[in-house]
Each structure stands twice: as structure tokens, then as C-alpha cells.
Protein backbone atom coordinates (compact mmCIF):
# COMPACT_ATOMS: atom_id res chain seq x y z
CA UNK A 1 -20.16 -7.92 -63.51
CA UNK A 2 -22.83 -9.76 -60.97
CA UNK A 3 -19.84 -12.28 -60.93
CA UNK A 4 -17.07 -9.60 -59.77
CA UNK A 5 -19.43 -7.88 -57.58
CA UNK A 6 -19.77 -11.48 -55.81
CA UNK A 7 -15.80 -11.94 -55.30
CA UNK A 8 -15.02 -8.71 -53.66
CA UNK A 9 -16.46 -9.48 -50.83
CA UNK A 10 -14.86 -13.00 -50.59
CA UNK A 11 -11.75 -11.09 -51.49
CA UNK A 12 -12.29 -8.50 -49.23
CA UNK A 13 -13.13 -11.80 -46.23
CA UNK A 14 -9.26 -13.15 -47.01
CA UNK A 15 -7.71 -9.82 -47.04
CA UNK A 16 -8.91 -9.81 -43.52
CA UNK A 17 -6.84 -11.11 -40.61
CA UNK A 18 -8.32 -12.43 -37.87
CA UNK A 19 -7.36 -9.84 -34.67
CA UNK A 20 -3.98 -11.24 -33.01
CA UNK A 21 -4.15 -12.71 -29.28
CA UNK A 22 -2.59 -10.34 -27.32
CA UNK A 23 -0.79 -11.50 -24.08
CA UNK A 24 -0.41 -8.97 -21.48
CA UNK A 25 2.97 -9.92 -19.49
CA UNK A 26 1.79 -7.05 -16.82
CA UNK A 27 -1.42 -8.81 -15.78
CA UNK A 28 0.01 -12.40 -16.42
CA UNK A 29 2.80 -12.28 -14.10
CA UNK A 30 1.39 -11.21 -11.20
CA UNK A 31 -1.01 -14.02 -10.82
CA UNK A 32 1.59 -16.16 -12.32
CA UNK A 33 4.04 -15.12 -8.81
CA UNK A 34 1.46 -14.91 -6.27
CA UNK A 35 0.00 -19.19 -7.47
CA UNK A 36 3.60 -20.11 -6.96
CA UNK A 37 4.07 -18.30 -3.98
CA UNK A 38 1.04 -19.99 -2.30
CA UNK A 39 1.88 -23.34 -3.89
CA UNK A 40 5.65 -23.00 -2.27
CA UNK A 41 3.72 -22.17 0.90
CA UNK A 42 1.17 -24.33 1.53
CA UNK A 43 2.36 -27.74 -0.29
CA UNK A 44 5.32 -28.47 2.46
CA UNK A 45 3.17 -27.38 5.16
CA UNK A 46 -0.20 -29.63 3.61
CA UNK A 47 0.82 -32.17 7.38
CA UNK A 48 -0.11 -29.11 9.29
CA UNK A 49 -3.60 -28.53 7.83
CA UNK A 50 -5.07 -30.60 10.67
CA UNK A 51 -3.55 -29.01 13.78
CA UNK A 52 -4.79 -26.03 11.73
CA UNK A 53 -8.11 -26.81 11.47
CA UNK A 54 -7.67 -27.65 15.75
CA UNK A 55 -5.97 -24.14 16.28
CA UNK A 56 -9.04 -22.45 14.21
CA UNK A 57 -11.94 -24.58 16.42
CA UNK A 58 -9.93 -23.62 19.71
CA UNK A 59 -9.20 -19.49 18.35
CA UNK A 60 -10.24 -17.08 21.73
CA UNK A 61 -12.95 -15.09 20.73
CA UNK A 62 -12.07 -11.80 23.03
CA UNK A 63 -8.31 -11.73 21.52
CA UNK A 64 -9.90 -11.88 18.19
CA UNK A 65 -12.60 -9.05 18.61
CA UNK A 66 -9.44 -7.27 20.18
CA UNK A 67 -7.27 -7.62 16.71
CA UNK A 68 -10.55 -6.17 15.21
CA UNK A 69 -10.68 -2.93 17.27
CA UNK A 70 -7.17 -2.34 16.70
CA UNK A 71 -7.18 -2.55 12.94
CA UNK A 72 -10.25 0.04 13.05
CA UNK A 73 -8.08 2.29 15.46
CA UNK A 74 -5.43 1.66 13.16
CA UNK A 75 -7.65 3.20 10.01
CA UNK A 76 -8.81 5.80 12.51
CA UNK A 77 -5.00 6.74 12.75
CA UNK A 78 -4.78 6.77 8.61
CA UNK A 79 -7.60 9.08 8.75
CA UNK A 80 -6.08 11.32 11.41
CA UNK A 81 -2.76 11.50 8.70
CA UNK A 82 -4.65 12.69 6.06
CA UNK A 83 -6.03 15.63 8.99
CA UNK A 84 -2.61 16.55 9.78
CA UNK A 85 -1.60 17.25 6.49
CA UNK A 86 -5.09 18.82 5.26
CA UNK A 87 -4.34 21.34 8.51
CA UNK A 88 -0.78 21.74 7.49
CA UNK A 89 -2.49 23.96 4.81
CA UNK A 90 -4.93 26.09 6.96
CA UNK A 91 -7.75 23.79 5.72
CA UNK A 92 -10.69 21.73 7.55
CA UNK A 93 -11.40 17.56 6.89
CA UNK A 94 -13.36 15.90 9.57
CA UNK A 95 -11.89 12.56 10.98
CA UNK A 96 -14.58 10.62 9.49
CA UNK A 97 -14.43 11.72 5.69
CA UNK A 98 -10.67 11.13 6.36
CA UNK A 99 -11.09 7.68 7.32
CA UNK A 100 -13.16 6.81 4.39
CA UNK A 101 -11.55 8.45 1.92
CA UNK A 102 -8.72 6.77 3.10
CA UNK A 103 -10.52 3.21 3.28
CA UNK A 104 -12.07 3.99 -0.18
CA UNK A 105 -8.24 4.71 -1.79
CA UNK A 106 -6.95 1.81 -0.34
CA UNK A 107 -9.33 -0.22 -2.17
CA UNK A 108 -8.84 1.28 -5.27
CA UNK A 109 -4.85 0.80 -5.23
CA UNK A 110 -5.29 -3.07 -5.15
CA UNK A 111 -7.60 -2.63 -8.96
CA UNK A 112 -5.94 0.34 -10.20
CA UNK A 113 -2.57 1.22 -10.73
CA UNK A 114 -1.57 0.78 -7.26
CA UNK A 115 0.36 3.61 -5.59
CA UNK A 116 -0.83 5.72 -8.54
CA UNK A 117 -4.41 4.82 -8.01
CA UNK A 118 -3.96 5.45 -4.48
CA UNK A 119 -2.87 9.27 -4.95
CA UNK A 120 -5.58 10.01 -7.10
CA UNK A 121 -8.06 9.02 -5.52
CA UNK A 122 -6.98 10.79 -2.26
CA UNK A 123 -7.03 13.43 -5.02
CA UNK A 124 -10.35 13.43 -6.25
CA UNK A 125 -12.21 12.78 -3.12
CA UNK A 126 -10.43 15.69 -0.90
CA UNK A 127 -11.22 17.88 -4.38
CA UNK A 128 -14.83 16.86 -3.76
CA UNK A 129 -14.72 17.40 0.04
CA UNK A 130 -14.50 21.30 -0.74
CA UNK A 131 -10.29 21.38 -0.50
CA UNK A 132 -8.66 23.14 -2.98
CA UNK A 133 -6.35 22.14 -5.66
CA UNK A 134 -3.21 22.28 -3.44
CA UNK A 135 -4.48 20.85 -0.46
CA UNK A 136 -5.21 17.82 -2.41
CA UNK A 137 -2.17 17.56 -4.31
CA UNK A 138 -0.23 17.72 -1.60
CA UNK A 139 -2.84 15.54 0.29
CA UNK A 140 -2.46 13.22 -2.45
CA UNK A 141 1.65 11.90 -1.72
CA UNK A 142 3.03 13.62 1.91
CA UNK A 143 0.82 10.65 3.80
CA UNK A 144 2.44 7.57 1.97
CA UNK A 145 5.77 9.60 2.98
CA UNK A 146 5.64 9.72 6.45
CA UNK A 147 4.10 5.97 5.79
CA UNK A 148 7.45 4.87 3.90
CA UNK A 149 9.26 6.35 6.32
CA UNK A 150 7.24 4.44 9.60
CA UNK A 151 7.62 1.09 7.68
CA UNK A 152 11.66 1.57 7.06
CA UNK A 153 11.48 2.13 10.89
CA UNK A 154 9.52 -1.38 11.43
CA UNK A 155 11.67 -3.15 9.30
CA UNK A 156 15.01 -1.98 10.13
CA UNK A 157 14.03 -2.81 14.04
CA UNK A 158 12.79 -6.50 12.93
CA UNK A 159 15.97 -6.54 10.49
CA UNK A 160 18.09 -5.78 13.62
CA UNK A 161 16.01 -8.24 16.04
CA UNK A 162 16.38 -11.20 13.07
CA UNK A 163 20.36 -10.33 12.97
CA UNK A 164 20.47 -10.84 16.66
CA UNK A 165 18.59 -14.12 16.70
CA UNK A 166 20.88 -15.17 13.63
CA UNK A 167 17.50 -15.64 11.50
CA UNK A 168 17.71 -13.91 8.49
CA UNK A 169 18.07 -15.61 5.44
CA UNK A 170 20.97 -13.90 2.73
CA UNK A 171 18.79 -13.83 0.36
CA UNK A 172 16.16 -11.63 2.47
CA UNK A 173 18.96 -9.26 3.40
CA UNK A 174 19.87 -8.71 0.12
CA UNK A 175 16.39 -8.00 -0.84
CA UNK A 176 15.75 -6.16 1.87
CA UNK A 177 18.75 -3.71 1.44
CA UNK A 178 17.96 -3.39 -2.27
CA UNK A 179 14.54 -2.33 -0.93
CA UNK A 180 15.30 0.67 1.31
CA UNK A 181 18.02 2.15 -0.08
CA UNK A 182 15.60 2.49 -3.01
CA UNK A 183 13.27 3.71 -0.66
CA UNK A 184 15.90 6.03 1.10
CA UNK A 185 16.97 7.35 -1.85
CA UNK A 186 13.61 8.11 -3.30
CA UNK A 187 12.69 9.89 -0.11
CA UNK A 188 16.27 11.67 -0.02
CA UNK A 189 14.99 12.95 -3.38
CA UNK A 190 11.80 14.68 -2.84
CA UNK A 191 13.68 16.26 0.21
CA UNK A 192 16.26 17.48 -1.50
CA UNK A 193 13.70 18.87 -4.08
CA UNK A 194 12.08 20.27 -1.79
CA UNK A 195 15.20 22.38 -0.06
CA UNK A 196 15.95 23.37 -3.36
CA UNK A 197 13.28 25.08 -4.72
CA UNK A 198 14.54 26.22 -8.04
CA UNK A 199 15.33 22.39 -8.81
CA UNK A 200 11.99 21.48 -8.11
CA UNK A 201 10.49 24.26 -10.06
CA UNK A 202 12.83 23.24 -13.03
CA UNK A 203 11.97 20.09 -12.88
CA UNK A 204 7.82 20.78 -12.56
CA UNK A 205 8.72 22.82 -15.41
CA UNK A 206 10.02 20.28 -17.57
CA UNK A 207 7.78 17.69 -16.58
CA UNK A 208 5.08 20.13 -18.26
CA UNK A 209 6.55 20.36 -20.93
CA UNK A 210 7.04 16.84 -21.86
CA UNK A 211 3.14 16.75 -20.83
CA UNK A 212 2.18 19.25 -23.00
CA UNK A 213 3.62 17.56 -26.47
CA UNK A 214 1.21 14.93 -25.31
CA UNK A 215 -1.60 16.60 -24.15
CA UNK A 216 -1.09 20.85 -25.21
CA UNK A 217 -4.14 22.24 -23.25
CA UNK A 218 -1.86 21.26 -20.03
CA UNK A 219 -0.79 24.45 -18.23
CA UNK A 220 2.61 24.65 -16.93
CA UNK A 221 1.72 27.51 -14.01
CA UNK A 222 -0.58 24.93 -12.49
CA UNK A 223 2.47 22.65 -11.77
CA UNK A 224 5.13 25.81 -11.08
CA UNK A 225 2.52 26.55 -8.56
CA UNK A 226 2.22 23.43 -7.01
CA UNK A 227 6.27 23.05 -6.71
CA UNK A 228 6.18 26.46 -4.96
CA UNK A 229 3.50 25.09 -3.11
CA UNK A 230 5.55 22.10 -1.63
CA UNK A 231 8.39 24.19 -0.76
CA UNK A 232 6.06 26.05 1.23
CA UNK A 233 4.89 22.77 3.09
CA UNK A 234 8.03 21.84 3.40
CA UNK A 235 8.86 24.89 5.31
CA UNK A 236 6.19 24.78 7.34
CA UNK A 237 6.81 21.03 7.85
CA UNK A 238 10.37 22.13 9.22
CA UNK A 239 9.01 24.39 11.97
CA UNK A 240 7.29 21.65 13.73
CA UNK A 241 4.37 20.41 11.78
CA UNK A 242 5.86 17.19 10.78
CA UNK A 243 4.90 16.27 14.59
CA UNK A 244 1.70 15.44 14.06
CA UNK A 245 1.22 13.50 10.56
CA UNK A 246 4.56 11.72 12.06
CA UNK A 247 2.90 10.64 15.18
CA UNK A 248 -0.20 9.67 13.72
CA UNK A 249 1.64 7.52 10.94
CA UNK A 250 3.10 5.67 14.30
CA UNK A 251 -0.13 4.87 15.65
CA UNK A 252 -0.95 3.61 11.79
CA UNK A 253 1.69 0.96 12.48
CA UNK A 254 1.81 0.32 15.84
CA UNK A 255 -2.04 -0.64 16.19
CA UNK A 256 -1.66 -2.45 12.80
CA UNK A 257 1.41 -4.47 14.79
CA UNK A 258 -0.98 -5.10 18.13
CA UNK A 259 -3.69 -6.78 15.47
CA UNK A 260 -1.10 -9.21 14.66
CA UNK A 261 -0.34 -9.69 18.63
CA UNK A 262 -3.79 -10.00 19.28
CA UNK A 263 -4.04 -12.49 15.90
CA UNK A 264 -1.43 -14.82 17.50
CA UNK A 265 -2.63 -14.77 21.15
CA UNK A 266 -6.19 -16.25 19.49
CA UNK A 267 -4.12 -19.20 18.27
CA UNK A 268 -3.29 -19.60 21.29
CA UNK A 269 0.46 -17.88 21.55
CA UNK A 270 2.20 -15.62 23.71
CA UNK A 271 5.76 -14.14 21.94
CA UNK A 272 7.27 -12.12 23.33
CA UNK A 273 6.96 -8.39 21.63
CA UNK A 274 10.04 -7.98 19.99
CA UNK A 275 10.12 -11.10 18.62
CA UNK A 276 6.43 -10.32 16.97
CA UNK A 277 8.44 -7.02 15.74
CA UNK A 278 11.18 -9.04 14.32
CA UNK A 279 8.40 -10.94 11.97
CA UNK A 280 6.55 -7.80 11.12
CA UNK A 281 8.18 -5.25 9.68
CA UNK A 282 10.43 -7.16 7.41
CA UNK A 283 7.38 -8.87 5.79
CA UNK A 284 5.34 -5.76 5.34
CA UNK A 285 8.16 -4.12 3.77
CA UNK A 286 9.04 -6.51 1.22
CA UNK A 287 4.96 -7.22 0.37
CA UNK A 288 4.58 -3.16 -0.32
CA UNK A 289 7.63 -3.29 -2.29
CA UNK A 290 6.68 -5.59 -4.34
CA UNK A 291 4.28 -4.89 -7.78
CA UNK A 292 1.77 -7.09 -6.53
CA UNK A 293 -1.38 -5.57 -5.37
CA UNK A 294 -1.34 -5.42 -1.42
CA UNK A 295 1.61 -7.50 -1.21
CA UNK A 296 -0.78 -10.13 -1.55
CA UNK A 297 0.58 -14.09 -0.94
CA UNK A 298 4.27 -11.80 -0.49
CA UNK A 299 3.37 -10.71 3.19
CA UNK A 300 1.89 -13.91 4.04
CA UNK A 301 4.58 -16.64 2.95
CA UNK A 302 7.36 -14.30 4.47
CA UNK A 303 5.18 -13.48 7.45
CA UNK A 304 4.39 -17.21 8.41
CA UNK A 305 7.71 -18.27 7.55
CA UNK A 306 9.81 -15.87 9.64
CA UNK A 307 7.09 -16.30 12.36
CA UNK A 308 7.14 -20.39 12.23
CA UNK A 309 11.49 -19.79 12.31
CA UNK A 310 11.13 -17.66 15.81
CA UNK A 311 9.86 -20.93 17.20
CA UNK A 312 5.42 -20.35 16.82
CA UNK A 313 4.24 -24.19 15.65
CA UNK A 314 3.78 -23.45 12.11
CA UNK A 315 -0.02 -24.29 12.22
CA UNK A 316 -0.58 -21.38 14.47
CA UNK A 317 1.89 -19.33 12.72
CA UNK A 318 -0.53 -19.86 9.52
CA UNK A 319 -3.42 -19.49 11.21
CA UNK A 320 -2.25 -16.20 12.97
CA UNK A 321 -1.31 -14.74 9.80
CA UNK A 322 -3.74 -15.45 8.02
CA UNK A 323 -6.32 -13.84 10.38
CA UNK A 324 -4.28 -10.85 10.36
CA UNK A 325 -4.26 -10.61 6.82
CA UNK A 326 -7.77 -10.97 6.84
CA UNK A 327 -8.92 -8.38 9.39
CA UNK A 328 -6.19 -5.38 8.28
CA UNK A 329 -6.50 -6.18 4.31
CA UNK A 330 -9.27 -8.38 2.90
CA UNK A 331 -12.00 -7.04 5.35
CA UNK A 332 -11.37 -3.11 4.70
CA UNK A 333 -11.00 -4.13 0.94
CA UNK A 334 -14.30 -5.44 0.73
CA UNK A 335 -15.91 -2.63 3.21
CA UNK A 336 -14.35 -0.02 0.59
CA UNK A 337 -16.20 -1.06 -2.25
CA UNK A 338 -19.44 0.31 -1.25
CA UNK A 339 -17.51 3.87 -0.15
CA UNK A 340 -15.95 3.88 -3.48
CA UNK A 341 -19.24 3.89 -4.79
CA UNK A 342 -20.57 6.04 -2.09
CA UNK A 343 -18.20 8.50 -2.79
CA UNK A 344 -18.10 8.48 -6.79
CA UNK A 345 -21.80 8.80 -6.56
CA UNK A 346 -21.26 11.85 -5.10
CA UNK A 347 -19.25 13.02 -6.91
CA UNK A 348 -21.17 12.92 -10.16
């Protein structure tokens, strides 16, 4: 019996399987595209690294300080957005918390889920700010509208400008008309939702449902209500209101564009502008389009290579993009991690 009692647990040992490796494909790839992104980028263009290194030593301090202050007008603008739209609903956000929430989101959509992180976020933090439900649901998506919509703007004039100049690739048409007709056609559909109420309230009312075999303690009024709710922006929106968050969404982009100027005249180049617009928007599209965090290595590579095809010496194309990216991505990223923890210590 001793004897028996000592097997089982041998028994019990080869029974046992040891836990199976798990590869995740979503987490995997991304890394996987970005390495071979940079590695397509920077191997033919290792001859340049010098002249790089020459552009970086000789980079004018004023123009660079000036690229700064326009990226921090440009997150000024982001903040004055989310204002707009707060107002839009007979509520109060001051510029600052704006800002930072906005700063603080942005952050959080390059670790978490991306656009989805984004909206919640914008979510939670206006919730905590003293706005009600509504405000910050609707808060949480009209912004990256009017934002979708500015960018198609940038990149169909740099499409056009390309076209002209006989620079765009087939390939990057193709992707780029694959790209906003999806866009156009997702923003077709929320307005069309939106004129038709009783669509969107079907449809809020069978997304609840679908929720609630999931999770039952969802309530379906709560997202009636906020369906009613957007029709009512959307009214509002239509009597003149979209002035404002449209206008500031401009100023997003158009200081973002003047810290690239200011980026290229530190390396010691003077485009012209449109030809700076004909290597911006296209870029910026594509990188948010894509599934990769920030467009990361996606922005660059078609940034400096559409830049280095106007006629900028590649080595200052690099370098000018590369600063860019720096100052309007990897600086705020870094500067949001101690507001996201800022503002989720507040909140608990």
C-alpha cells in the first residue's frame, strides 16, 4: 500500500504536460515589420551615415528650438479640440487638463490597444475631470474624427503635389487609395448614422444586446441614450459648431507640418512649402493606418524616402526626419508617462 501510495504521485508527474509555448502572431509581427522596415532603410543608405553625422554637428540651434515650440503649439491645438467638443455639450475643460489628457492618451495608444486605448482613456480622464457620462463618450471619438478627416486633407494635397512631380510610386497609390476610401467610408458611416437616428439607435440596441450575453449586468438605455445623444451633437454640429473643433484640428496639423519645416531648415535645407506638403501627408497617413503603434519605422522610411526623391541629399533627409519624429512622437511619449501616472493617481 506504502508502495502504491509512492506511484501516484510519479503517475500523477507523467500525466502532467508540461504548459505549451504559446506564440502570439499579434505581438510577433509587429516587431517582426517595423526590424525589416528599418533594415530596408538604413542598410542602402549605411554610405550616408557620415555626411549624417556632419549634418547633425552643423544642425542650427534656433530652427531646432523653433520645431520644438511648434510641436508644443501643435499639442496646445489637440488640447483646444478636446475644448471644442467638451463645449459642444454646454460643459467646462480648461486648456491645460485638455492638453494633458490629451498628451497622457496619446501615450497610452502606443502600449494599449491603440485607437481603442486612445478613446478610453480620453474617457476616463474627462469622467474624472467632473464631465458627465456623455460628454466623455462623445469626447472619447468626435476628436480623432475631425483628425481623420484633417489628415485625408494632408494627404490628398501631397498625393496631388507627388502626381504633379510624377513621384509617386504605384504601389503607394494603391495603398494609399485602399487607405482612404476605408477611411471615407468609415467616416461616411458614422454620418450617415448619425442623420438617421433610428439606425443608430437600432444598431446601439443590438450592439447591447450582443454585450449583454457576454456580460448581462450591461444596460441597454445607457447606450440608446448615448445614440440619442450623438444625434443631438450631430445636430448641433450642423448649425455651426463643427467650426471650431474643425479649425483647431487644422492648427493640430499645420503646426505639426511647420516642425518638420523647421526640422529640415536645421539640416541645413530650404524646400520649398509644397514640396514639404507633398512628403508629409502621404507618410503620416499611411504610418496611422497602419497596426503598428505610432506608425513607428512606417512614417519614417516613407517620410525620408519621398523626402530624399523631391531632391533633399538623403543624409539630411534622414536627419530631418528623424528629428521630427523625435520632437512630435518620442519626446511627448516619454513626457506622458509621468501624466499617465499623474492622472491615474488621481483617479484612485
Amino acid at each position: 500500500m506504502v508502495q502504491a501510495e509512492l506511484e501516484q504521485p510519479f503517475e500523477e508527474e507523467e500525466r502532467e504536460e508540461p504548459p505549451k509555448p504559446q506564440f502570439r502572431l499579434l505581438r510577433v509581427l509587429p516587431v517582426v515589420i517595423v526590424l525589416a522596415l528599418l533594415a530596408n532603410f538604413i542598410l542602402p543608405r549605411i554610405g550616408t551615415i557620415d555626411e549624417a553625422l556632419k549634418t547633425v554637428r552643423t544642425m542650427a540651434p534656433w530652427a531646432v528650438g523653433m520645431a520644438c515650440l511648434m510641436e508644443f503649439l501643435s499639442y496646445v491645438a489637440n488640447g483646444a479640440l478636446l475644448q471644442s467638443v467638451v463645449t459642444l455639450m454646454g460643459e467646462r475643460i480648461s486648456l491645460r487638463r485638455a492638453a494633458v489628457i490629451e498628451i497622457g492618451a496619446a501615450t497610452v495608444a502606443i502600449v494599449a490597444a491603440g485607437a481603442l486605448g486612445f478613446g478610453a482613456s480620453i474617457y476616463r480622464w474627462t469622467r474624472n475631470s467632473g464631465l458627465s457620462q456623455r460628454t466623455a463618450m462623445l469626447a472619447s471619438w468626435v476628436p480623432s474624427l475631425f483628425d481623420s478627416v484633417t489628415i485625408i486633407v494632408f494627404a490628398l494635397i501631397g498625393a496631388i503635389e507627388l502626381l504633379f512631380l510624377h513621384k509617386l510610386s504605384h504601389t503607394t497609390l494603391v495603398a494609399l487609395a485602399i487607405v482612404i476610401s476605408v477611411l471615407l467610408a468609415l467616416i461616411g458611416t458614422i454620418i450617415m448614422l448619425l442623420v438617421k437616428n433610428e439606425w443608430l439607435i437600432a444598431l446601439s440596441t443590438w450592439a447591447a444586446r450582443v454585450i449583454q450575453r457576454i456580460r448581462p449586468s450591461v444596460d441597454d438605455v445607457k447606450f440608446v441614450d448615448a445614440a440619442q445623444r450623438a444625434a443631438e451633437t450631430w445636430h448641433t454640429l450642423k448649425r455651426g459648431g463643427w467650426i471650431r473643433p474643425a479649425v483647431s484640428s487644422m492648427m493640430v496639423m499645420t503646426f505639426d507640418f511647420l516642425c518638420l519645416r523647421y526640422a529640415l531648415l536645421a539640416a541645413g535645407q530650404h524646400p520649398y512649402f509644397h514640396l514639404i506638403l507633398a512628403g508629409y501627408g502621404v507618410p503620416l497617413l499611411l504610418g496611422r493606418a497602419s497596426f503598428i503603434p505610432g506608425g513607428i519605422a512606417v512614417t519614417e522610411v516613407a517620410m525620408a524616402a519621398i523626402l530624399g526623391g523631391l531632391g533633399i541629399p538623403a543624409a539630411a533627409a534622414v536627419i530631418a526626419v528623424l528629428v521630427y519624429r523625435l520632437i512630435s512622437f518620442w519626446i511627448p511619449a516619454l513626457v506622458g508617462i509621468p501624466i499617465v501616472l499623474t492622472l491615474q493617481a488621481k483617479r484612485r
